[in-house]
Protein backbone atom coordinates (compact mmCIF):
# COMPACT_ATOMS: atom_id res chain seq x y z
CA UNK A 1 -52.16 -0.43 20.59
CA UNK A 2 -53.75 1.28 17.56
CA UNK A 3 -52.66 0.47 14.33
CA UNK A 4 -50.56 3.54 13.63
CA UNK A 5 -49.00 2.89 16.97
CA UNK A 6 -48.00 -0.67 15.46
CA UNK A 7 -47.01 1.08 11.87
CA UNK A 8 -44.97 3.80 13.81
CA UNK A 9 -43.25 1.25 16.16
CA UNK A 10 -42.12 -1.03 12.74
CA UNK A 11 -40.82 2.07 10.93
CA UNK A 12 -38.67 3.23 13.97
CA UNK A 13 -37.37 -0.32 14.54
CA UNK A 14 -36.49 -0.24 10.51
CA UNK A 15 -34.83 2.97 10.90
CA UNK A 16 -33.26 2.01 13.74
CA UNK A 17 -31.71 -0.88 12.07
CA UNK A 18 -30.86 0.91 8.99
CA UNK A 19 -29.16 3.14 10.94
CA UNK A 20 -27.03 0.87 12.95
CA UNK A 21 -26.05 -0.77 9.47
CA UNK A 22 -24.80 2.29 8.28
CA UNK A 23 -23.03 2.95 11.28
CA UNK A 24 -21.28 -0.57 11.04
CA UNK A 25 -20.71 -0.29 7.07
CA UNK A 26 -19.10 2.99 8.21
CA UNK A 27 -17.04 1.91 10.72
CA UNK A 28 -15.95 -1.25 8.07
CA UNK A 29 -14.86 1.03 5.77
CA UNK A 30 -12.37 2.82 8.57
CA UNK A 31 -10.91 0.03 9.63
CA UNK A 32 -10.63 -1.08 5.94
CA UNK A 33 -8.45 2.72 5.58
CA UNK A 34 -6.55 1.54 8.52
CA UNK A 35 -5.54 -1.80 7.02
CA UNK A 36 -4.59 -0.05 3.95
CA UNK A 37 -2.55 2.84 5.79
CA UNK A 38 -1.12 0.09 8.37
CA UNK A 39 -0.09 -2.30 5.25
CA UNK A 40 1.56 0.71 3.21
CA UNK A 41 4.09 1.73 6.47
CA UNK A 42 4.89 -1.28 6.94
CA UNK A 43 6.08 -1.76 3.31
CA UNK A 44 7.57 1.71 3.79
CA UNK A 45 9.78 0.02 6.67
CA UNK A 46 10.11 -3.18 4.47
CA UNK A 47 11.73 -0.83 1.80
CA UNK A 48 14.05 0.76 4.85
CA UNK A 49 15.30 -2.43 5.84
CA UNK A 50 15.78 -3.10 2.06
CA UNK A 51 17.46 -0.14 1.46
CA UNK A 52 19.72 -0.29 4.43
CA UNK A 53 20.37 -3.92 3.60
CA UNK A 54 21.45 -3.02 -0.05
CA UNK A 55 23.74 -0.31 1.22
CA UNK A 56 25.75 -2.66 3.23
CA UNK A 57 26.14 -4.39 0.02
CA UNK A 58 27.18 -1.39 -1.87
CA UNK A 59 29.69 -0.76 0.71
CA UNK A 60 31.22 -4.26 0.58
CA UNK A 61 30.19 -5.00 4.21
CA UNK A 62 28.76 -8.67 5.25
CA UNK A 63 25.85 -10.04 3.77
CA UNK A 64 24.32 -13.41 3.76
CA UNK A 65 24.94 -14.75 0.42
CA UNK A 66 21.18 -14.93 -0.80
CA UNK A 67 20.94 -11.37 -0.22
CA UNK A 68 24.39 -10.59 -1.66
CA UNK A 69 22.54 -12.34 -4.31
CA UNK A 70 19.42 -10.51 -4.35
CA UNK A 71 21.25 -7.32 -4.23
CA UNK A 72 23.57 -8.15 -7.70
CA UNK A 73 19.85 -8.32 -9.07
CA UNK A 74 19.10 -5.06 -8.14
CA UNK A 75 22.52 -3.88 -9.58
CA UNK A 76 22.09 -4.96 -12.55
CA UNK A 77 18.29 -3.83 -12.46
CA UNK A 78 19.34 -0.53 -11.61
CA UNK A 79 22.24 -0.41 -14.91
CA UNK A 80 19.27 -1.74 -17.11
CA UNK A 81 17.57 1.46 -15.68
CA UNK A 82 19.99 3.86 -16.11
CA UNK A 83 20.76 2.53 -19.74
CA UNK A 84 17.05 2.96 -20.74
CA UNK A 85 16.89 6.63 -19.01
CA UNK A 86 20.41 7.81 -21.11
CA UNK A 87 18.47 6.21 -24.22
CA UNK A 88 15.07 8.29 -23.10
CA UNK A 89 17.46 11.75 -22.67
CA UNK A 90 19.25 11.25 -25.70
CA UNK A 91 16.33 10.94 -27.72
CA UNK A 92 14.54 14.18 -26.45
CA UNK A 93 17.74 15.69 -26.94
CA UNK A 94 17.62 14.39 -30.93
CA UNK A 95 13.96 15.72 -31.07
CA UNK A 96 12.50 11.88 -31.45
């Protein structure tokens, strides 16, 4: 084996790994997008149950008391809201 035959043989093995590294870093970064994707439906589905949970409060139907509790929070929460957004409308309406 000549000494370009040596040289070429080291640059393709370099290459080769360089390449397979970039495949791998790739292929990290996908399943790092399909953590994030996974993670953010299954909040979605958190904020279902949440929702669904909140409406059986709102309609007076049984719910463990720490939720019951958790879901007066939200009430008042959401009055705190709505008193801020009349406050916001009412000033754009005075030119503020």
């Amino acid at each position: 084996m000549s000494f370009m035959d040596g040289l070429e043989d080291k640059i393709r093995k370099g290459a080769d790994k360089i390449i397979r590294k970039g495949e791998t870093a790739l292929r990290i970064e996908r399943l790092k997008m399909d953590v994030t994707e996974l993670k953010k439906k299954r909040e979605d589905l958190f904020a279902a149950i949440g929702r669904h949970v909140y409406d059986l409060y709102a309609k007076d139907m049984i719910v463990p008391d720490e939720v019951r509790e958790k879901c007066h929070e939200i009430k008042i929460f959401q009055s705190q809201l709505d008193e801020k957004w009349m406050e916001i409308n009412q000033m754009k309406k005075e030119g503020v």
